[in-house]
Every structure is written in C-alpha cells, then in structure tokens.
C-alpha atoms as a PDB file:
ATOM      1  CA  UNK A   1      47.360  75.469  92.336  1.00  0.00           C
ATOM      2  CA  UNK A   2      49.308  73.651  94.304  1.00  0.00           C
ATOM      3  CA  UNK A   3      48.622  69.929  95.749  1.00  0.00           C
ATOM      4  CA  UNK A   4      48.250  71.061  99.376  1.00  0.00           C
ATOM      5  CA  UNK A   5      46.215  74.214  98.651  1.00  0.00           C
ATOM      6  CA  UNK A   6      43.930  72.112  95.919  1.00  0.00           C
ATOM      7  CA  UNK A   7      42.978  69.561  98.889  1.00  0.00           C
ATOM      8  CA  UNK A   8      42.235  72.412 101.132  1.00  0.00           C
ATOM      9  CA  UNK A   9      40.078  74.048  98.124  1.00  0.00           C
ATOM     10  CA  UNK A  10      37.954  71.085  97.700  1.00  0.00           C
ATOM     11  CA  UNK A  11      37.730  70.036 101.645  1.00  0.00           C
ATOM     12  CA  UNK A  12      36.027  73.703 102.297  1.00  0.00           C
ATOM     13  CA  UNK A  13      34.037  73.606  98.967  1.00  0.00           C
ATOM     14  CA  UNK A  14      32.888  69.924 100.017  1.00  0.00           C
ATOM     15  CA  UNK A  15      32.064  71.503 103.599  1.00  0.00           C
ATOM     16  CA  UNK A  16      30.468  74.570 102.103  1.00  0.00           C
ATOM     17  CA  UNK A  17      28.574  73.197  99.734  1.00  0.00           C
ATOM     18  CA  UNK A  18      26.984  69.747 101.642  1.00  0.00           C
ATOM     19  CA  UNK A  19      26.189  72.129 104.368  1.00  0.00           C
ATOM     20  CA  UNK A  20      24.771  74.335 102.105  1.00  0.00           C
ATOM     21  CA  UNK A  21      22.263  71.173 100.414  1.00  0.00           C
ATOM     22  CA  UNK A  22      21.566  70.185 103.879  1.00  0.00           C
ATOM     23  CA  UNK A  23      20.042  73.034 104.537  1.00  0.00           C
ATOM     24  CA  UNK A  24      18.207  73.408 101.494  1.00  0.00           C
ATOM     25  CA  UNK A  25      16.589  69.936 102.016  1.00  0.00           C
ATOM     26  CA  UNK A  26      19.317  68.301  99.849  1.00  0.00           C
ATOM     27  CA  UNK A  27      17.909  68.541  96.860  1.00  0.00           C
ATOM     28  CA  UNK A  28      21.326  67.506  94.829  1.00  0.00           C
ATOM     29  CA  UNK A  29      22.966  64.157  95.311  1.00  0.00           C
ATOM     30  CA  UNK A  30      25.559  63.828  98.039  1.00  0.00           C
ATOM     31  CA  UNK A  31      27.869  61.938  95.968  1.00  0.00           C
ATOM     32  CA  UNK A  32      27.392  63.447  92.994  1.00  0.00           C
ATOM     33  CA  UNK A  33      28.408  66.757  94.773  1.00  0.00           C
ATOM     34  CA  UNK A  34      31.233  64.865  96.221  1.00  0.00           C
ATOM     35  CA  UNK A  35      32.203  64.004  92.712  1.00  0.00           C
ATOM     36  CA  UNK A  36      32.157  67.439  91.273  1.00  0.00           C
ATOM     37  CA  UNK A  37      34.074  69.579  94.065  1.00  0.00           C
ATOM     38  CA  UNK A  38      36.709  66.623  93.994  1.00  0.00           C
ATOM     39  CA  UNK A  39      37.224  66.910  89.903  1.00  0.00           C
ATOM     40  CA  UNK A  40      35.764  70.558  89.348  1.00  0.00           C
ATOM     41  CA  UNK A  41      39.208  71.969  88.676  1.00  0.00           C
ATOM     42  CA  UNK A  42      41.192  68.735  87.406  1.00  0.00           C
ATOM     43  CA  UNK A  43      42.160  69.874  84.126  1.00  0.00           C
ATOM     44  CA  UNK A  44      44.228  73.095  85.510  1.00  0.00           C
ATOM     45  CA  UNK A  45      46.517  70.280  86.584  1.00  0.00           C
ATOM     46  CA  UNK A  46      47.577  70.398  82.992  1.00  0.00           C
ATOM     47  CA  UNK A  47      48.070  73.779  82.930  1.00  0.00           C
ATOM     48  CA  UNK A  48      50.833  74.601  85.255  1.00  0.00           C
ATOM     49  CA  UNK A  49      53.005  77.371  83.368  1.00  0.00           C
ATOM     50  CA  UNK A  50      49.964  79.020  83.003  1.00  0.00           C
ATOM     51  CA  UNK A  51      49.079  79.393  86.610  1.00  0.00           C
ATOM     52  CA  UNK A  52      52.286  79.650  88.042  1.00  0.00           C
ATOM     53  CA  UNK A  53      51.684  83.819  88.154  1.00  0.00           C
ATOM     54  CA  UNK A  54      55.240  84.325  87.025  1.00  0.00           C
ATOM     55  CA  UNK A  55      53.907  86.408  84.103  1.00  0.00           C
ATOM     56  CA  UNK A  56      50.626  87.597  82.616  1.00  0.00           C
ATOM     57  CA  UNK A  57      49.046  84.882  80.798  1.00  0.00           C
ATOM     58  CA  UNK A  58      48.704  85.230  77.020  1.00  0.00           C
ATOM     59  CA  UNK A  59      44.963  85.791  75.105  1.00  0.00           C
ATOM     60  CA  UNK A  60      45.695  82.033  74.026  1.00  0.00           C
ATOM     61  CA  UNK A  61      46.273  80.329  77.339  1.00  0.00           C
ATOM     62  CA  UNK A  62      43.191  82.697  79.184  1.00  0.00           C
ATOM     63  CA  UNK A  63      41.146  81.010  76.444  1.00  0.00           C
ATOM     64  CA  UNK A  64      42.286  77.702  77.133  1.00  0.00           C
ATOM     65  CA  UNK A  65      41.991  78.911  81.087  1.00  0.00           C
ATOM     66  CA  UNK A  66      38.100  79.194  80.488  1.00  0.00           C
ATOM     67  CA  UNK A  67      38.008  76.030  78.746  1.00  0.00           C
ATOM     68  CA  UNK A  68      38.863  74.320  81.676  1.00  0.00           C
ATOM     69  CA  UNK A  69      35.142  73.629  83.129  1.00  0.00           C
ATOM     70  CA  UNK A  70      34.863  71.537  79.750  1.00  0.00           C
ATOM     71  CA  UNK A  71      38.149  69.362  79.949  1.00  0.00           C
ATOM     72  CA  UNK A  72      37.738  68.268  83.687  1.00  0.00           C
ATOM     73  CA  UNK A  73      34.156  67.382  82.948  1.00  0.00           C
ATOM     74  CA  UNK A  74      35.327  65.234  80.325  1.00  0.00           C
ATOM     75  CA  UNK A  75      37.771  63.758  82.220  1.00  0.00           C
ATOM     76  CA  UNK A  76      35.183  63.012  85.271  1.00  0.00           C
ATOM     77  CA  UNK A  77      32.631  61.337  82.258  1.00  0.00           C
ATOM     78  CA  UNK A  78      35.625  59.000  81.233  1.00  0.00           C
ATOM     79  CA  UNK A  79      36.312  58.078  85.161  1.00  0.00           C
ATOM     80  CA  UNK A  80      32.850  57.993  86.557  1.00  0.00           C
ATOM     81  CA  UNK A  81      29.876  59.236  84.431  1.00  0.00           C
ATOM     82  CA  UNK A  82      27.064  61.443  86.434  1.00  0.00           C
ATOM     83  CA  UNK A  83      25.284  64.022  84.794  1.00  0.00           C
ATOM     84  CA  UNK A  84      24.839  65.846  88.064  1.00  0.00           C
ATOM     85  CA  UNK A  85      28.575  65.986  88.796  1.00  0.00           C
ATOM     86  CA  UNK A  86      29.498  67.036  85.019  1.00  0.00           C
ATOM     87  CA  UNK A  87      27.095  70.005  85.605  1.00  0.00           C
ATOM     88  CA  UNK A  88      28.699  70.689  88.534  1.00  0.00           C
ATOM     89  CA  UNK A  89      31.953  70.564  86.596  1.00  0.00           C
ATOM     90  CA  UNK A  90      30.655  72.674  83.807  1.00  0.00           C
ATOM     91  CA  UNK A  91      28.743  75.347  85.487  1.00  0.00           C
ATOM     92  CA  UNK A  92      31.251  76.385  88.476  1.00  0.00           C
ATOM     93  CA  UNK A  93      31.887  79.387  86.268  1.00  0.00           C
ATOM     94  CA  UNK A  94      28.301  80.199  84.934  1.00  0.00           C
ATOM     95  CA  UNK A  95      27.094  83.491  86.081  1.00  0.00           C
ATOM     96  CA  UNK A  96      23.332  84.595  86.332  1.00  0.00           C
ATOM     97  CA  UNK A  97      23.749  87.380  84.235  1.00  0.00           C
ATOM     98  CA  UNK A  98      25.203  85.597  81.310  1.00  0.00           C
ATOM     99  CA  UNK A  99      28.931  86.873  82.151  1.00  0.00           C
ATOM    100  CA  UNK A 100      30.494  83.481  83.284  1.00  0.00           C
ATOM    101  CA  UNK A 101      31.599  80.780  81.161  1.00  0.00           C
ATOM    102  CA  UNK A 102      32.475  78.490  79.447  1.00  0.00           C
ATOM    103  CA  UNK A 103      29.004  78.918  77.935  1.00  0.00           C
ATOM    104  CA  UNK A 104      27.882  82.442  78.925  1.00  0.00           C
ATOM    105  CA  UNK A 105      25.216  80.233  80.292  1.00  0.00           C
ATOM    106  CA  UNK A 106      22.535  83.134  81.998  1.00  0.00           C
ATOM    107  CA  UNK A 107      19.940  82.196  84.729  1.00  0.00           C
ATOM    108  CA  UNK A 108      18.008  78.893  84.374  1.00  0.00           C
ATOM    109  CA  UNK A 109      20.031  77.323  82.000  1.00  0.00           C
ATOM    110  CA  UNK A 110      22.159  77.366  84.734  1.00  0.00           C
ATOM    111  CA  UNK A 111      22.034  73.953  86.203  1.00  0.00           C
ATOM    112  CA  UNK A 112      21.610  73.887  90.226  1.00  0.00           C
ATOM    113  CA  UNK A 113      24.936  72.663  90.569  1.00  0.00           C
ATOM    114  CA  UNK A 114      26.466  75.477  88.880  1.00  0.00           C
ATOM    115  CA  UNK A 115      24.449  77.758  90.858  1.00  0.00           C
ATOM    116  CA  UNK A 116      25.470  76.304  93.874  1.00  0.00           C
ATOM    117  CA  UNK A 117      29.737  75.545  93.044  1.00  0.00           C
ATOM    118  CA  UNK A 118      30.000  79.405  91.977  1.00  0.00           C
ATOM    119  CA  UNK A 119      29.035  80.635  95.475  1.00  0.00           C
ATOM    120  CA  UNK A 120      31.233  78.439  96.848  1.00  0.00           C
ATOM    121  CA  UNK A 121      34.296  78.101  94.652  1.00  0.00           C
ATOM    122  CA  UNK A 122      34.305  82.265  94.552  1.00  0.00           C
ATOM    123  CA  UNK A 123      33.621  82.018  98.526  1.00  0.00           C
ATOM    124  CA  UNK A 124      36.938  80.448  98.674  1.00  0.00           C
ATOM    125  CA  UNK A 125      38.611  82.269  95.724  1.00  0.00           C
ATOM    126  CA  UNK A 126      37.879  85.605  97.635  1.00  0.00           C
ATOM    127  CA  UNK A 127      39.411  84.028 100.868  1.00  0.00           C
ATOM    128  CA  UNK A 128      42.472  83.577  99.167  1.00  0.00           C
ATOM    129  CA  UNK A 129      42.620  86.398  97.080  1.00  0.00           C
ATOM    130  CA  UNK A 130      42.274  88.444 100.669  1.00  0.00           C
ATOM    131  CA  UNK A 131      43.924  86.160 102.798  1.00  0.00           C
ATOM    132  CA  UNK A 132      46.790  89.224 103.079  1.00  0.00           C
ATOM    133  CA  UNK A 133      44.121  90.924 105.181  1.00  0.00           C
ATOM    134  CA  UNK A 134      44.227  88.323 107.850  1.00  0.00           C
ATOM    135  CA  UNK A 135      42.065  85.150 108.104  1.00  0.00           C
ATOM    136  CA  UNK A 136      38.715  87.108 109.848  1.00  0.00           C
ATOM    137  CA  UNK A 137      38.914  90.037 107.400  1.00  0.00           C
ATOM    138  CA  UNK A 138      39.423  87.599 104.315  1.00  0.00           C
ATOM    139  CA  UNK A 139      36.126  86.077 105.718  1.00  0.00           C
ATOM    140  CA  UNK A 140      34.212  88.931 105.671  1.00  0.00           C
ATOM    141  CA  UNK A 141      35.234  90.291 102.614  1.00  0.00           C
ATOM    142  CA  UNK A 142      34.431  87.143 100.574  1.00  0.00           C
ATOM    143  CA  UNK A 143      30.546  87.119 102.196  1.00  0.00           C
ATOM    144  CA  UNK A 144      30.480  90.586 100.981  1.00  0.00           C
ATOM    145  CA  UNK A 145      31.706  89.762  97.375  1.00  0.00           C
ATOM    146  CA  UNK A 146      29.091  87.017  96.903  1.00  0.00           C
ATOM    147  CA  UNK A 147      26.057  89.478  98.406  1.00  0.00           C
ATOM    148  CA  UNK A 148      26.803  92.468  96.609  1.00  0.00           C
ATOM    149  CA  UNK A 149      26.666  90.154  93.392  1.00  0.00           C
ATOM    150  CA  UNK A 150      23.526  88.571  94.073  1.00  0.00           C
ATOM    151  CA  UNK A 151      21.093  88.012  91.654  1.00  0.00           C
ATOM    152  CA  UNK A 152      23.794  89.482  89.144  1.00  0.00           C
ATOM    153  CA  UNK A 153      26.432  86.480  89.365  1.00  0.00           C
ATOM    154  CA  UNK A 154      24.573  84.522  91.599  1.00  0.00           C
ATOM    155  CA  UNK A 155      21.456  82.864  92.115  1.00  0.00           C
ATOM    156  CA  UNK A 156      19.385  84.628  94.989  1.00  0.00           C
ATOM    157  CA  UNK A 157      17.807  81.675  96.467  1.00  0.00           C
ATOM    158  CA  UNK A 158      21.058  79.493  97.012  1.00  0.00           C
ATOM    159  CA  UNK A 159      23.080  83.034  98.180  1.00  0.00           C
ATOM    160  CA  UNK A 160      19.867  83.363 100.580  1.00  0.00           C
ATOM    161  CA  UNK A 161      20.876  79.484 101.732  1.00  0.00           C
ATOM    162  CA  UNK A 162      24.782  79.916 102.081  1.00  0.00           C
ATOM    163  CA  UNK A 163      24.322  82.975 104.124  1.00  0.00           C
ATOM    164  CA  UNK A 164      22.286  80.932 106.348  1.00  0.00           C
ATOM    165  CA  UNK A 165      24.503  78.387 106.422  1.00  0.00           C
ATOM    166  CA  UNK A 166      27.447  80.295 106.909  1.00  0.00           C
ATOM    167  CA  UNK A 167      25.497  81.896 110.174  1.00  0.00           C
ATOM    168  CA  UNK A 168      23.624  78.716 111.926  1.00  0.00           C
ATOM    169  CA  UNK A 169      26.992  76.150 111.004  1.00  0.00           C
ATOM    170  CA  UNK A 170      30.032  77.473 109.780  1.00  0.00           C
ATOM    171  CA  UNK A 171      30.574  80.956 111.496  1.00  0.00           C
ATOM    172  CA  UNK A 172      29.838  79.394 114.677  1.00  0.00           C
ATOM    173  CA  UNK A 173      32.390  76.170 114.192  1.00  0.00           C
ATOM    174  CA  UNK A 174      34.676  78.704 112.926  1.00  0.00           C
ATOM    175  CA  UNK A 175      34.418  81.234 116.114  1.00  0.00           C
ATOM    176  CA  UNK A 176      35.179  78.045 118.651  1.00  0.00           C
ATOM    177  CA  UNK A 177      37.977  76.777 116.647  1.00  0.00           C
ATOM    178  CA  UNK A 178      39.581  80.186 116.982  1.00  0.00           C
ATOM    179  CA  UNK A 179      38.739  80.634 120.620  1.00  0.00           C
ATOM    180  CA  UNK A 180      40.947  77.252 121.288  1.00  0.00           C
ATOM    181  CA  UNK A 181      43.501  78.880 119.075  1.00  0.00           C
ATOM    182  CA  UNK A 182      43.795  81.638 121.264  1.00  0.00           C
ATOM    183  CA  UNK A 183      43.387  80.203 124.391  1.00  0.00           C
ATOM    184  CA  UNK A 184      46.203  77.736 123.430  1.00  0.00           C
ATOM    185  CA  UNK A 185      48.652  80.534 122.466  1.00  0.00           C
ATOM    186  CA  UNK A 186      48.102  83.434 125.363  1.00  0.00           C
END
C-alpha cells in the first residue's frame, strides 16, 4: 500500500469507525481506536514485494500475509501498550463464522474491536477494490458486501450501527461534498 493511499485508509477507517462508536454510545476508547486504525496494518510495511501485485504471491508469503494482524500488534505493544488497540490490531481480520484470521477466531471470542475494524477496513477494501466502477457505485457496492455478509462475517449489531451511521452522518456529508463538486465544475 502505498504512503498516500495508507493515510487515506486510516483517515476513513478513523472517520468510519469513531462515527460508528458515537453512535453506539462509545462504548470503546477513543484513543485506543485511534491507536489501532493508525497501526492496524503497520507490519505490511515490511512486506512490500509481496503486495506490489506484480505477480501472484507464493503459499509462503500469503501465510506470512495473514500473519500480519500479529506483527503490527506487536509492534503497537512495544510503542504504546493498550489491550484495546492490540485487539483492534489482532481482530481486523476475525470473521463471525470462524473464517477470518489470524486465529479463526468465531463470534464472541471476537473482541468488539475486531468486530467493529472488519466492517470498516472491508468497507474501504470494497471501495477500492470497485473504485473502477466510479466513486458512487464503489459506495454502494461495498454497503452491499458488508450486508449480504452479516451475521456470517460480521457481527449483526455493529453492521446494524454502521448502516445507521453511514445514513444519519456519512451519506449525507458525502452527498453535499459532491454537490459542491459539481456545482464547481458545470
């Protein structure tokens, strides 16, 4: 990932996800989120010849690919210890079902964290993998991808939140901004 497009990963993750607590009466520390969007993916930083999409990774590097969770957590517990922002860390991958990793962690072992960072992180991951389809359409497309795997890969109650969120707060914002857009350009 590249420096520019891992600052605008963790800004909208940051967004996404305080919004997200806000509405859900903030049960998980502000900075601890903070913390873990910043240093979720640190460890891939490492890893650049196996991201760079210039061939298939091997069975080897994918292995070390899913370890990464583990290795940036470690690296935020030598920086700036918080449980709640290793978990964070950890769990971004962790699906309901048991299908995620680096654990194959399934439902409430799941840590509310974890829950919460794999909405968001494959909110954005969907964005991006769509973004061919136009900015709107990659939009949609990623709400649909969380829904239709709710309660599967994610946890129904903070899908139920994010949804909200994304319709009282972020839709909205997002609806101006591109109003001014166009009204700027025609």
């Amino acid at each position: 990932m590249r420096q520019s497009n891992f600052i605008t990963h963790s800004n909208l993750l940051l967004e996404l996800s305080l919004t997200t607590n806000i509405l859900a009466g903030s049960p998980l520390n502000y900075e601890n989120l903070y913390k873990g969007i910043n240093l979720h993916d640190i460890a891939l930083a490492a890893m650049p010849e196996i991201l760079s999409h210039e061939r298939e990774p091997t069975q080897d590097e994918i292995q070390e690919l899913k370890l990464h969770p583990v290795k940036s957590a470690e690296l935020l517990h030598a920086a700036s210890p918080s449980e709640q922002a290793e978990l964070f860390v950890m769990h971004h991958h962790e699906r309901i079902d048991g299908s995620g990793f680096p654990y194959g962690l399934k439902g409430d072992n799941i840590s509310e964290e974890g829950k919460l960072a794999a909405i968001v992180d494959s909110f954005h991951n969907a964005m991006e993998k769509h973004a061919i389809m136009g900015l709107r359409e990659s939009i949609l497309v990623a709400i649909f991808e969380i829904n239709i795997h709710t309660g599967k890969h994610y946890d129904k109650t903070w899908v139920r939140l994010f949804n909200n969120m994304l319709r009282e707060h972020w839709l909205p914002d997002w609806r101006e901004q591109q109003l001014r857009n166009f009204k700027k350009v025609g």
